[in-house]
PDB file of N, CA and C in Angstrom:
ATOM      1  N   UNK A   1     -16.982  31.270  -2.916  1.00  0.00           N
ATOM      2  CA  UNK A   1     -16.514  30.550  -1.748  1.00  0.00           C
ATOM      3  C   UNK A   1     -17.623  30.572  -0.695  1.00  0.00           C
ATOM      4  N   UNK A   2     -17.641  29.429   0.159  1.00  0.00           N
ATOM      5  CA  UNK A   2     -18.575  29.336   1.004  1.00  0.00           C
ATOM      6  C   UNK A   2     -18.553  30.402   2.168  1.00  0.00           C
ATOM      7  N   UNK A   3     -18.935  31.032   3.109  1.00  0.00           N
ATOM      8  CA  UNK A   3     -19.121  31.537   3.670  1.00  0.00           C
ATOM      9  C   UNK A   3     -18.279  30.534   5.073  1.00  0.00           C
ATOM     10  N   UNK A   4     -17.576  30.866   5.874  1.00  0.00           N
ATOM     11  CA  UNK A   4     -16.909  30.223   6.533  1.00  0.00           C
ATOM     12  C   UNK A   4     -16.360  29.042   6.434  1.00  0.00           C
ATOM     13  N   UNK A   5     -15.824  29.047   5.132  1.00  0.00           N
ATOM     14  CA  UNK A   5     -15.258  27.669   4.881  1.00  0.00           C
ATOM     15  C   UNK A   5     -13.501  28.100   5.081  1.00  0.00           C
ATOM     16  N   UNK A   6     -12.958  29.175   4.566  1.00  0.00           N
ATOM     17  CA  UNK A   6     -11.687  29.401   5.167  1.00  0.00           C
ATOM     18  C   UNK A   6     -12.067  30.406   6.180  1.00  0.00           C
ATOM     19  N   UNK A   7     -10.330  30.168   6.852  1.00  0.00           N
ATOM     20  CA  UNK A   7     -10.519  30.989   8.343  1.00  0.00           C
ATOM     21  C   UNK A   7     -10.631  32.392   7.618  1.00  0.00           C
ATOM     22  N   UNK A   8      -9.461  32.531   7.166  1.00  0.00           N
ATOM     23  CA  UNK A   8      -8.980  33.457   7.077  1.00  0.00           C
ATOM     24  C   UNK A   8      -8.975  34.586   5.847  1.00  0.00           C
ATOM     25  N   UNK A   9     -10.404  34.151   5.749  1.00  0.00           N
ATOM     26  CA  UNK A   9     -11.112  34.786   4.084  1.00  0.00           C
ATOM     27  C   UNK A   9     -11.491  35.987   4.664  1.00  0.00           C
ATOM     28  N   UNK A  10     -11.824  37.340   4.198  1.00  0.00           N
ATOM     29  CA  UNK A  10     -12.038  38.559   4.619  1.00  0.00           C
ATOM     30  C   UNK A  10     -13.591  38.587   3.333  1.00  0.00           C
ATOM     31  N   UNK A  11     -14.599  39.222   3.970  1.00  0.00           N
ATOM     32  CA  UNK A  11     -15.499  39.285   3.172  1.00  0.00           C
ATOM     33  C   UNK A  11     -16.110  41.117   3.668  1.00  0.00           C
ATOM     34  N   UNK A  12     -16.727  41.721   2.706  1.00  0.00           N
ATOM     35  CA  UNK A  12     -16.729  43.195   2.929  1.00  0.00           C
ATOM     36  C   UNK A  12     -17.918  43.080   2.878  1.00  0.00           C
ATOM     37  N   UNK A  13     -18.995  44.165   3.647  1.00  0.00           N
ATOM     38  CA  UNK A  13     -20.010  44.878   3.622  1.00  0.00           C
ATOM     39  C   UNK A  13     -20.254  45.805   2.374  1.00  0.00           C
ATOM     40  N   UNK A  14     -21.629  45.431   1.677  1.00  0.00           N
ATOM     41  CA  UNK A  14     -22.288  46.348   0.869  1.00  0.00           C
ATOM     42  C   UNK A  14     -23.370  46.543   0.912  1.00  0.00           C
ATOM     43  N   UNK A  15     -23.925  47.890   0.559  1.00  0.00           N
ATOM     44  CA  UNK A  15     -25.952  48.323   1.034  1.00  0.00           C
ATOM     45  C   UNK A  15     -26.049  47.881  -0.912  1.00  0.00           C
ATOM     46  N   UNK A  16     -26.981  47.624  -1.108  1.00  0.00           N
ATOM     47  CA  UNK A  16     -27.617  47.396  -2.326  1.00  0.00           C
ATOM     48  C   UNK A  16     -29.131  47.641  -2.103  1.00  0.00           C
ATOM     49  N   UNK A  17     -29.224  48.521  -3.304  1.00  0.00           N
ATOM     50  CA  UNK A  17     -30.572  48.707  -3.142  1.00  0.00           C
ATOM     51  C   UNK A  17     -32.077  48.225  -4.523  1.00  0.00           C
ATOM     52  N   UNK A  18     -32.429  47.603  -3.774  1.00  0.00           N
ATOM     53  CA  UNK A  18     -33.843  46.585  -4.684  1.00  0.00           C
ATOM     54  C   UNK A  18     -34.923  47.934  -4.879  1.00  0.00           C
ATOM     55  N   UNK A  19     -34.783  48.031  -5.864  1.00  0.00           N
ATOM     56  CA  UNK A  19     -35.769  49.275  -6.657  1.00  0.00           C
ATOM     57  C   UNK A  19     -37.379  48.333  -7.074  1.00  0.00           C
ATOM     58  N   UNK A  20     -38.058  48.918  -6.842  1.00  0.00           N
ATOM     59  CA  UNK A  20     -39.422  48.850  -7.206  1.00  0.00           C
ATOM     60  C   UNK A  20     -39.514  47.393  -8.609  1.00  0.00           C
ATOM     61  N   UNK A  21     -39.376  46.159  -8.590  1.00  0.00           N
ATOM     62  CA  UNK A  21     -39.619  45.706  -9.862  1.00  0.00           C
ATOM     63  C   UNK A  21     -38.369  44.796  -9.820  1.00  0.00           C
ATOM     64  N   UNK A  22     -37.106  45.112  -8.821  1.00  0.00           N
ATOM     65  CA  UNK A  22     -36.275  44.637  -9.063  1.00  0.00           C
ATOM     66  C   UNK A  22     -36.175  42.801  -8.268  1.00  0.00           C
ATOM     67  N   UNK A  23     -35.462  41.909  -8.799  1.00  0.00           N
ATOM     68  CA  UNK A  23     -35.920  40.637  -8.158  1.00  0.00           C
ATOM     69  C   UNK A  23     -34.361  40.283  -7.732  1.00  0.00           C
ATOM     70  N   UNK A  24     -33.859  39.698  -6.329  1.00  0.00           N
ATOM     71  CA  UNK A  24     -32.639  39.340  -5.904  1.00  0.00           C
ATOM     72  C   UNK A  24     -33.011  37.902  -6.329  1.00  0.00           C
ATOM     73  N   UNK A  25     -32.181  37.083  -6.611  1.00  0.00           N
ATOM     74  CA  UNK A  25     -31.827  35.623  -6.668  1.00  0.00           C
ATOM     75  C   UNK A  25     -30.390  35.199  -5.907  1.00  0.00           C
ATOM     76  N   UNK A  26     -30.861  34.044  -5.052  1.00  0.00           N
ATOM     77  CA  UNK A  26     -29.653  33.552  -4.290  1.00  0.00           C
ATOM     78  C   UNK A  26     -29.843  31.665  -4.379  1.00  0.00           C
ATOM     79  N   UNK A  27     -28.768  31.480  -4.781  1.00  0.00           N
ATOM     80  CA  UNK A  27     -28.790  30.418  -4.986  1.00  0.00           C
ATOM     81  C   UNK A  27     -27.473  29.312  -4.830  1.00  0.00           C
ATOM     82  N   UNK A  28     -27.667  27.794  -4.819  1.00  0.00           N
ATOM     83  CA  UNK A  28     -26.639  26.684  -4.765  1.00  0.00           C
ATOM     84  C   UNK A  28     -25.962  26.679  -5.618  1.00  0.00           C
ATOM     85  N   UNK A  29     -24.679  26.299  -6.047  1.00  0.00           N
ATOM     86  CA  UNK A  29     -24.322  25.358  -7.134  1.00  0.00           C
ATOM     87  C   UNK A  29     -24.606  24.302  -7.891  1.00  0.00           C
ATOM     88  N   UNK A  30     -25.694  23.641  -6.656  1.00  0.00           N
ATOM     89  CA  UNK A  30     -26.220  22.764  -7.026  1.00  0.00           C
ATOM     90  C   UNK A  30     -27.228  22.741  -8.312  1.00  0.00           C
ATOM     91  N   UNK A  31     -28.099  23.970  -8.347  1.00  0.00           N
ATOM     92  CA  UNK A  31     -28.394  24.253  -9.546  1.00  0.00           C
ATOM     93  C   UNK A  31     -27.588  24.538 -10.971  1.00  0.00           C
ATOM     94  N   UNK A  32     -27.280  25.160 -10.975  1.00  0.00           N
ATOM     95  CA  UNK A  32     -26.272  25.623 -12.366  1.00  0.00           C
ATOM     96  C   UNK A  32     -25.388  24.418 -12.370  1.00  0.00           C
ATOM     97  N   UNK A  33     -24.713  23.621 -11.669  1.00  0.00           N
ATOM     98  CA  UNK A  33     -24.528  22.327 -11.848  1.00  0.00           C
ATOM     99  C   UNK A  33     -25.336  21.016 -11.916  1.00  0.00           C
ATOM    100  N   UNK A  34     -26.666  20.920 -11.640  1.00  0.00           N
ATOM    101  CA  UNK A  34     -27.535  19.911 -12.382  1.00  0.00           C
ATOM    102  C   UNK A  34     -27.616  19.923 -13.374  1.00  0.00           C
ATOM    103  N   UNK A  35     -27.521  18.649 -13.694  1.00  0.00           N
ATOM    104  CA  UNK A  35     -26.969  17.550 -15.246  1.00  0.00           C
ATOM    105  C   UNK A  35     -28.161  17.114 -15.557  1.00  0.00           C
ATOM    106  N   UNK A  36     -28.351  16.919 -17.182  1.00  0.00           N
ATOM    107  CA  UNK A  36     -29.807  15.716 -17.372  1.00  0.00           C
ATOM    108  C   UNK A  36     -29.311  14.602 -17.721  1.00  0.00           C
ATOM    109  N   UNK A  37     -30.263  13.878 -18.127  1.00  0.00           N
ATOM    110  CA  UNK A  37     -29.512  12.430 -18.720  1.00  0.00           C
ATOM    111  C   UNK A  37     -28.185  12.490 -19.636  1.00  0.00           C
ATOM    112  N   UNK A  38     -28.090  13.360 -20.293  1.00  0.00           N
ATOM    113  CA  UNK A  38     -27.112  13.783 -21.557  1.00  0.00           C
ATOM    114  C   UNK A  38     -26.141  14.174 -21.233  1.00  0.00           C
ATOM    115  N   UNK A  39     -25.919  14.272 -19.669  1.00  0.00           N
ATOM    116  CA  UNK A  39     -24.604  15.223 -19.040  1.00  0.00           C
ATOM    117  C   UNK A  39     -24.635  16.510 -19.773  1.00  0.00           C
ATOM    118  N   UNK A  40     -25.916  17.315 -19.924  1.00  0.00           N
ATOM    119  CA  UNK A  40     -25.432  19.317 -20.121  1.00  0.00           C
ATOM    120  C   UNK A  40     -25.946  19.356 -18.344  1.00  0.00           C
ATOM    121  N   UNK A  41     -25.413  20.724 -18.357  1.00  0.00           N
ATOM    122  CA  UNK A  41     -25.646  21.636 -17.345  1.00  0.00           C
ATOM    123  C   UNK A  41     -26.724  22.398 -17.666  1.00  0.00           C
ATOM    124  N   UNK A  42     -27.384  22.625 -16.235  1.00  0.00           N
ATOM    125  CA  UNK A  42     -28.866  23.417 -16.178  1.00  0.00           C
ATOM    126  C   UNK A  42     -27.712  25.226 -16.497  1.00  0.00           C
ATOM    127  N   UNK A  43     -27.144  25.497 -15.932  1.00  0.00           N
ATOM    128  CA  UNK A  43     -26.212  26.614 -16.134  1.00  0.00           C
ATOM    129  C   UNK A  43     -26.975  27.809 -15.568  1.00  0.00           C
ATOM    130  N   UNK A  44     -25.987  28.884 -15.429  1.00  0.00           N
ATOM    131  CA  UNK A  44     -26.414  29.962 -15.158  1.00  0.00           C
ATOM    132  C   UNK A  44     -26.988  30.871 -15.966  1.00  0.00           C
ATOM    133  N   UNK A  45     -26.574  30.815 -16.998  1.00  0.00           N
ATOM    134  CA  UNK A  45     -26.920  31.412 -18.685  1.00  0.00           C
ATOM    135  C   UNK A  45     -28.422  30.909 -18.725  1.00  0.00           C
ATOM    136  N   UNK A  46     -28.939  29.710 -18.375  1.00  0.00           N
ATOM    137  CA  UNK A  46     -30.013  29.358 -18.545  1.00  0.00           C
ATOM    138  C   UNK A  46     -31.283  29.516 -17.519  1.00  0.00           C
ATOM    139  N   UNK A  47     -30.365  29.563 -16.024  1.00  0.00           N
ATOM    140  CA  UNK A  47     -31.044  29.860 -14.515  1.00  0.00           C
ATOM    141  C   UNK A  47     -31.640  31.948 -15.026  1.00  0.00           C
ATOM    142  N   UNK A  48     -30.512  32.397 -15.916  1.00  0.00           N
ATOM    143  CA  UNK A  48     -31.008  33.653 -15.348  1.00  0.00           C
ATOM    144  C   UNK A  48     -32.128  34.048 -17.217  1.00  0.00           C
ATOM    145  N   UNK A  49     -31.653  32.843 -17.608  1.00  0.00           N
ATOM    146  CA  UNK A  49     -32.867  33.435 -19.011  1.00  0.00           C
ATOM    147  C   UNK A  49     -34.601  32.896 -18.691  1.00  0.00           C
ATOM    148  N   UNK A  50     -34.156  31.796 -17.543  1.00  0.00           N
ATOM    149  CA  UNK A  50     -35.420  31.461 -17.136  1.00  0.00           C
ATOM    150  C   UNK A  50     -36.506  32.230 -16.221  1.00  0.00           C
ATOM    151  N   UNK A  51     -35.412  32.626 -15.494  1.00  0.00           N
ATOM    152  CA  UNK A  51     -35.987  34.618 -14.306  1.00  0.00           C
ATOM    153  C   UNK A  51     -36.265  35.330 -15.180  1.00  0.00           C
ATOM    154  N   UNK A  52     -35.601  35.955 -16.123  1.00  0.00           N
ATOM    155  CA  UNK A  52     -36.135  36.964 -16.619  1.00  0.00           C
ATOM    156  C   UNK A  52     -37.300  36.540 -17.470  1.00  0.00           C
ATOM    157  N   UNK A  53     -37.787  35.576 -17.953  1.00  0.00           N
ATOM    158  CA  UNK A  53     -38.882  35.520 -18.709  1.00  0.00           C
ATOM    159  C   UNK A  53     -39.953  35.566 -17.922  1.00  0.00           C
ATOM    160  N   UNK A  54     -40.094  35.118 -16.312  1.00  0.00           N
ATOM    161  CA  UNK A  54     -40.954  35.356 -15.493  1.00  0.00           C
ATOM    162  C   UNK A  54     -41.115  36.428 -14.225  1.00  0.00           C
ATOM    163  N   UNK A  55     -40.359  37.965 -14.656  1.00  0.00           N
ATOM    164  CA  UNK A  55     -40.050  38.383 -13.816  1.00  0.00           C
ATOM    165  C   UNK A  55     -41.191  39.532 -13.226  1.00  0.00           C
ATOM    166  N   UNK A  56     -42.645  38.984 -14.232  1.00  0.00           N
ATOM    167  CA  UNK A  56     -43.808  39.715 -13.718  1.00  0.00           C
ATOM    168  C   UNK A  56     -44.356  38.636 -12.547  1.00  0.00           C
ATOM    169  N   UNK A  57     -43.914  37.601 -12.215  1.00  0.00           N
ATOM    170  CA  UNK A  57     -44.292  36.958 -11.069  1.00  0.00           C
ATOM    171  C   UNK A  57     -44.082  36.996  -9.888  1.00  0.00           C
ATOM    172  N   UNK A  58     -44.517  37.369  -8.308  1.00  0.00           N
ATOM    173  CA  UNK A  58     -44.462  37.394  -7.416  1.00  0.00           C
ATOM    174  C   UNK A  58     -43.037  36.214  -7.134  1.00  0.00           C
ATOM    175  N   UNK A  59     -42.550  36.952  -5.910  1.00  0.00           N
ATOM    176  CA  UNK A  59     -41.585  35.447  -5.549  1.00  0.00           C
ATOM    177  C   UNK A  59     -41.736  34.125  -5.249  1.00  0.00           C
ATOM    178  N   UNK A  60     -42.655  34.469  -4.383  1.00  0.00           N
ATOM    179  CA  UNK A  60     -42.933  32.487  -4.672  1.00  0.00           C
ATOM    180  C   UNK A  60     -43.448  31.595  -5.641  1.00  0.00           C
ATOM    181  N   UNK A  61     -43.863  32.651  -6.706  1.00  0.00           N
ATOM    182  CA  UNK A  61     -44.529  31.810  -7.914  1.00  0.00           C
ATOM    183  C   UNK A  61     -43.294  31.575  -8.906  1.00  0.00           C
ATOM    184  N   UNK A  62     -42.359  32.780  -9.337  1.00  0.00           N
ATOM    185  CA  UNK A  62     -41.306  33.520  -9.682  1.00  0.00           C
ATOM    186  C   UNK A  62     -40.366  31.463  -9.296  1.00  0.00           C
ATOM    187  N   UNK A  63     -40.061  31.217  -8.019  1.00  0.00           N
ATOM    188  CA  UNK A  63     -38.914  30.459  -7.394  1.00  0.00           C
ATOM    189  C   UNK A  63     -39.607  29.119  -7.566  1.00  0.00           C
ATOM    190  N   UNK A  64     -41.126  28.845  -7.756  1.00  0.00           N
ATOM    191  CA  UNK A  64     -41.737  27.785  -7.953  1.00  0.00           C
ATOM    192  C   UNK A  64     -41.703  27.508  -9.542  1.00  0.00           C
ATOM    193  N   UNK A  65     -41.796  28.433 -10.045  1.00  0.00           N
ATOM    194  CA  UNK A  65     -41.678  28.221 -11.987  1.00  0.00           C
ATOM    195  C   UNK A  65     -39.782  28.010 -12.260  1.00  0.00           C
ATOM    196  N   UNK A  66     -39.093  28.500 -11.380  1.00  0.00           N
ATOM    197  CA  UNK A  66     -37.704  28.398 -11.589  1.00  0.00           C
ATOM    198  C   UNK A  66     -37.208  27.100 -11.243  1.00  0.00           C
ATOM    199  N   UNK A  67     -38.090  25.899 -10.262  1.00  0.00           N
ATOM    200  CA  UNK A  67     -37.515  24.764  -9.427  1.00  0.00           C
ATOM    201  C   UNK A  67     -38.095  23.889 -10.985  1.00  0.00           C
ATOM    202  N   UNK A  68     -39.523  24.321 -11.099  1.00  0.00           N
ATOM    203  CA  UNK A  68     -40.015  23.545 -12.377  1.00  0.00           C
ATOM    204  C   UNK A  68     -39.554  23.317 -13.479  1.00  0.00           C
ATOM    205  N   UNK A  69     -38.714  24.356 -14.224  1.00  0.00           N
ATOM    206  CA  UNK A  69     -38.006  24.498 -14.756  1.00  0.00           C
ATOM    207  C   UNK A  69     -36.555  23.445 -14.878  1.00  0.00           C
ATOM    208  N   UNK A  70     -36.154  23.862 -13.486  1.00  0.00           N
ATOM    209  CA  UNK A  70     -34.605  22.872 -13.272  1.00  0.00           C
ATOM    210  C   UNK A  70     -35.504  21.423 -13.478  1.00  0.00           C
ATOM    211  N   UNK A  71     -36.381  21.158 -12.654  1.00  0.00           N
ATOM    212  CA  UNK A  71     -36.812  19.552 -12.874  1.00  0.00           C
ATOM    213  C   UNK A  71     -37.254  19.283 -14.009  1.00  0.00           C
ATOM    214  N   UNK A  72     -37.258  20.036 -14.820  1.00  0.00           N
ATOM    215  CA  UNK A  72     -38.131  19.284 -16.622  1.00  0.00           C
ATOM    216  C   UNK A  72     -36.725  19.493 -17.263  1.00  0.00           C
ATOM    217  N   UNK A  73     -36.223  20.077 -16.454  1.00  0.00           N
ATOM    218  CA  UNK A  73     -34.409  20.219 -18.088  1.00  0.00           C
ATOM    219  C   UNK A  73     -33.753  18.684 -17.210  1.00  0.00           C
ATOM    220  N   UNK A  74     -33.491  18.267 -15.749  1.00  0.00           N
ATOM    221  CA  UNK A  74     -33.089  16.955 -15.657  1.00  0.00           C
ATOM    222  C   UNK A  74     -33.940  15.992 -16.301  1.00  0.00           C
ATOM    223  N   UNK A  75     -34.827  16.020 -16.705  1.00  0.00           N
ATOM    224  CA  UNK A  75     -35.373  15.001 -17.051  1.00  0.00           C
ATOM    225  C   UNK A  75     -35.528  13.594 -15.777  1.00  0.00           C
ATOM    226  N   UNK A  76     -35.683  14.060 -14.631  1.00  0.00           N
ATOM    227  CA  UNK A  76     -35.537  12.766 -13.343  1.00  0.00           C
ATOM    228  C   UNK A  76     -34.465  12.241 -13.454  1.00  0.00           C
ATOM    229  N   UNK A  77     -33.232  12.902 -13.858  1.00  0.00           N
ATOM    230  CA  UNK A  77     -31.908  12.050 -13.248  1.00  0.00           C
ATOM    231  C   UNK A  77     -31.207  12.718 -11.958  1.00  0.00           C
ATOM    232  N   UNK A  78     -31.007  11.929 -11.220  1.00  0.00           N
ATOM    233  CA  UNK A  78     -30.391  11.980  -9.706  1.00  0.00           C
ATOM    234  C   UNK A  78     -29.603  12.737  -9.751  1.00  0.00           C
ATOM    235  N   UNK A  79     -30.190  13.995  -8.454  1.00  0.00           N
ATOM    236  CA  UNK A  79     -29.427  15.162  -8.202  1.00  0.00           C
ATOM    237  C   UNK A  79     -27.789  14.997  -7.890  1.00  0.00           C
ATOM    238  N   UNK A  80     -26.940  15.294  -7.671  1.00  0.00           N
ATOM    239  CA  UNK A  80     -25.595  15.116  -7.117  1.00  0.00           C
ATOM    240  C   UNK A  80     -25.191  16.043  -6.562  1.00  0.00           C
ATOM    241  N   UNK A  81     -26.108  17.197  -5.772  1.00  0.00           N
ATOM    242  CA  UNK A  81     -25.653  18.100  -4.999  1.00  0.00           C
ATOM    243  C   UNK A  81     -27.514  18.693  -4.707  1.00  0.00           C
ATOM    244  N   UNK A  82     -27.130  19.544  -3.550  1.00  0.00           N
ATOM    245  CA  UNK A  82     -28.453  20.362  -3.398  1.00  0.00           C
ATOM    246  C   UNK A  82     -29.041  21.488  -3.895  1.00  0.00           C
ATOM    247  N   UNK A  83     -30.264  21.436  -4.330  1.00  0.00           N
ATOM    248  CA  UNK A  83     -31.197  22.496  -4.808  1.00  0.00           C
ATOM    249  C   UNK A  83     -31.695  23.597  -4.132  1.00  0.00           C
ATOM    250  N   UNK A  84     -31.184  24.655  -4.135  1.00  0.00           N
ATOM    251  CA  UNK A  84     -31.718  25.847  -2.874  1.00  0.00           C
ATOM    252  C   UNK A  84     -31.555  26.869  -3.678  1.00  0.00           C
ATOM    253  N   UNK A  85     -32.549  27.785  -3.535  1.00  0.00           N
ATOM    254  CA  UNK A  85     -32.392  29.569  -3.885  1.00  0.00           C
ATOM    255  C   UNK A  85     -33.357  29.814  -2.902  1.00  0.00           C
ATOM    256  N   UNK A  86     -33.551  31.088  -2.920  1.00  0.00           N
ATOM    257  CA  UNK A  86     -33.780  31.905  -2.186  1.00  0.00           C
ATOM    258  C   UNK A  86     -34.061  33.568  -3.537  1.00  0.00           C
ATOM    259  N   UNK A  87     -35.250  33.395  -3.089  1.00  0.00           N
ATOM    260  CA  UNK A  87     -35.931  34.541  -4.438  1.00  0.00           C
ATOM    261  C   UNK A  87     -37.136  35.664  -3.585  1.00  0.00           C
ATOM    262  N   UNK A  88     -36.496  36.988  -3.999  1.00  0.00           N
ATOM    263  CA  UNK A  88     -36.974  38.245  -3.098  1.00  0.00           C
ATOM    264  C   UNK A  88     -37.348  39.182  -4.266  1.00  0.00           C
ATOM    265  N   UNK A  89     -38.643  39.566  -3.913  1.00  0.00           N
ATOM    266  CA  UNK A  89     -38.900  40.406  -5.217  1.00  0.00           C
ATOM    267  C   UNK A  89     -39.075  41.583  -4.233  1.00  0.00           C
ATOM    268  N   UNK A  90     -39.579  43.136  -5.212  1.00  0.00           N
ATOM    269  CA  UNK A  90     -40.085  44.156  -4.875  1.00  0.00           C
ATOM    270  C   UNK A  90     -40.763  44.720  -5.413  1.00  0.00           C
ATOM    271  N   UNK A  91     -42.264  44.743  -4.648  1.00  0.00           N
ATOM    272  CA  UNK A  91     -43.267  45.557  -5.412  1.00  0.00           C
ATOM    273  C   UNK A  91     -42.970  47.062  -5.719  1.00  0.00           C
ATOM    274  N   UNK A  92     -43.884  47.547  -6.132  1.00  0.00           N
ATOM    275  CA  UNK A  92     -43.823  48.778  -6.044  1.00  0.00           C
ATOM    276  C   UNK A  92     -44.204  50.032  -4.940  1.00  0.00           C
TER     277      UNK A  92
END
């Protein structure tokens, strides 16, 4: 659920902690719901097999190989929602 989309949604505080190596991903729907010509889904199954194969990459290279990715599985068919993550790594 969106973040202030109901009033009256209660959302809780948690500390999480990013260990040395570890990479956060935050992201749209819009991804895991982009379609290619064929109508499949880019998916999440596929968003997170695509991170982990690059997860010796810094974040901005890491979130730039992940956008590349979504755009070669559409094949250039017209988005129908927006493309956003947000990718945080931690060195050591």
């Amino acid at each position: 659920m969106a973040l202030g989309v109901l009033e009256e949604a209660s959302w809780q505080q948690k500390v999480v902690k990013i260990a040395p190596g570890d990479c956060l991903l935050l992201y749209t729907d819009g991804i895991t719901e982009a379609q290619n010509p064929h109508g499949a889904f880019y998916g999440q199954k596929r968003l997170l097999e695509s991170m982990r194969a690059r997860m010796d990459c810094k974040a901005q290279k890491l979130q730039q190989l992940l956008l590349d990715d979504i755009f070669h599985f559409i094949e250039g068919a017209p988005n129908q929602d927006d493309i956003t993550m947000l990718v945080l790594t931690r060195d050591s």
